[in-house]
Every structure is written in structure tokens, then in C-alpha cells.
Protein backbone atom coordinates (compact mmCIF):
# COMPACT_ATOMS: atom_id res chain seq x y z
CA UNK A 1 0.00 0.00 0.00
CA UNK A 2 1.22 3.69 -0.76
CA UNK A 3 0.65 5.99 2.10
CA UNK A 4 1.23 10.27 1.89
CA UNK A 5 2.98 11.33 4.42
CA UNK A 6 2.86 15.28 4.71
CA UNK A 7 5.91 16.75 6.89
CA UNK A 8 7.73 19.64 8.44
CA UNK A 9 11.73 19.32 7.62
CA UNK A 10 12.70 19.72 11.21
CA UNK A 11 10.88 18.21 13.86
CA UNK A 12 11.03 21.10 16.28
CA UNK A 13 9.23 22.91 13.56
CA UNK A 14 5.63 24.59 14.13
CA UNK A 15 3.73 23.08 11.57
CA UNK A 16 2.97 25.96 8.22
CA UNK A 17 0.56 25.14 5.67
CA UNK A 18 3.16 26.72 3.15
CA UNK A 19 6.21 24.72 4.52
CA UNK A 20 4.46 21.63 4.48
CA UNK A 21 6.24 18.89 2.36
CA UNK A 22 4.86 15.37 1.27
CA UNK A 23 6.56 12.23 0.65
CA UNK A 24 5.22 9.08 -0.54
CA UNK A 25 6.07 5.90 1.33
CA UNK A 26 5.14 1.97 0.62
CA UNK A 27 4.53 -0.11 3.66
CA UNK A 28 1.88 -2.29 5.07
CA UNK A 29 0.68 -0.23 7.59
CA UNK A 30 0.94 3.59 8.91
CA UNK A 31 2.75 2.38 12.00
CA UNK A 32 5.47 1.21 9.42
CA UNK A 33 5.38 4.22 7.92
CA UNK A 34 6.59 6.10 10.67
CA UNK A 35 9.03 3.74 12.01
CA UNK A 36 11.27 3.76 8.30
CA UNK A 37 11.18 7.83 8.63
CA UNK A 38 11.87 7.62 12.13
CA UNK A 39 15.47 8.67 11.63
CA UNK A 40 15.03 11.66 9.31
CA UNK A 41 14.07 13.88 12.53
CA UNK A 42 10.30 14.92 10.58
CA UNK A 43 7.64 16.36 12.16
CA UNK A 44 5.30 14.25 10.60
CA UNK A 45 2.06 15.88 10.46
CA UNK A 46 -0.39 13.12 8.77
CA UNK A 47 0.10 9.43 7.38
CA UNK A 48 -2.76 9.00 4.91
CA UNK A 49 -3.34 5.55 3.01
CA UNK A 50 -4.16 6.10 -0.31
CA UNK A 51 -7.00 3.84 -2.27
CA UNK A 52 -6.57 3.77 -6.02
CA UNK A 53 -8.50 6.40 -7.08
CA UNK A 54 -6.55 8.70 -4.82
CA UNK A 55 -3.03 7.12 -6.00
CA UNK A 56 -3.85 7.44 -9.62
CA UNK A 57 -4.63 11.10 -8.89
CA UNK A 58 -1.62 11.79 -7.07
CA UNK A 59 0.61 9.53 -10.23
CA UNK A 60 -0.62 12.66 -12.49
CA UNK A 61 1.35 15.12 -10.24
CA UNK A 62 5.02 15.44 -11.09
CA UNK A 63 6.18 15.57 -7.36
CA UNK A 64 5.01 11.47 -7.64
CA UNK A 65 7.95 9.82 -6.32
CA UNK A 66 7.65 6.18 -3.99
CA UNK A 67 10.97 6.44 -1.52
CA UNK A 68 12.87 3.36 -1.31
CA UNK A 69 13.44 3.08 2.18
């Protein structure tokens, strides 16, 4: 399953609308999600799983990018 997972770059960071970056991860669950990006020190803001509909929307952006992690 590919989750979005939108961010803040330092996780001290007071989460901005306009500062908010998104990443897209594949895992099983959102609890594995957070535990490969533990490391990165993100303020991790949401975790949403995507259904297909939503995925195929989000393959039309040109940010679309799975990390390998």
C-alpha cells in the first residue's frame, strides 16, 4: 500500500501550511510508515493511506515519487 505522508523538515518545527512537504512511502501499515522515517528527525504531520482512485490522482502530479526506504 502507498501511504502520503505530509511533513515539516525539522521536527522542532511549528507546523505551516506553506512549509508543508509530502513524501510518498510503501509499507503495510501507517505504523510502518513512521518507524522507516523515524530517523530523518520529521515532524510528521499526517500518514494517509491512499485507495486507487486517490493514487492514480496523485501519479498525475510530477512531485510522484515512492521512496525506497
Amino acid at each position: 500500500m502507498i501511504f502520503k505522508v505530509l511533513y515539516q523538515e525539522e521536527s522542532k518545527e511549528v507546523p505551516v501550511r506553506e512549509r508543508t512537504t509530502s513524501t510518498y512511502v510503501e509499507a503495510e501499515t501507517e505504523r510502518q510508515v513512521r518507524t522507516k522515517l523515524a530517523d530523518r528527525n520529521l515532524n510528521i504531520e499526517y500518514v494517509q493511506a491512499l485507495n486507487e482512485d486517490h493514487l492514480e490522482y496523485e501519479k498525475k502530479s510530477e512531485d510522484f515519487k515512492v521512496e525506497n526506504i
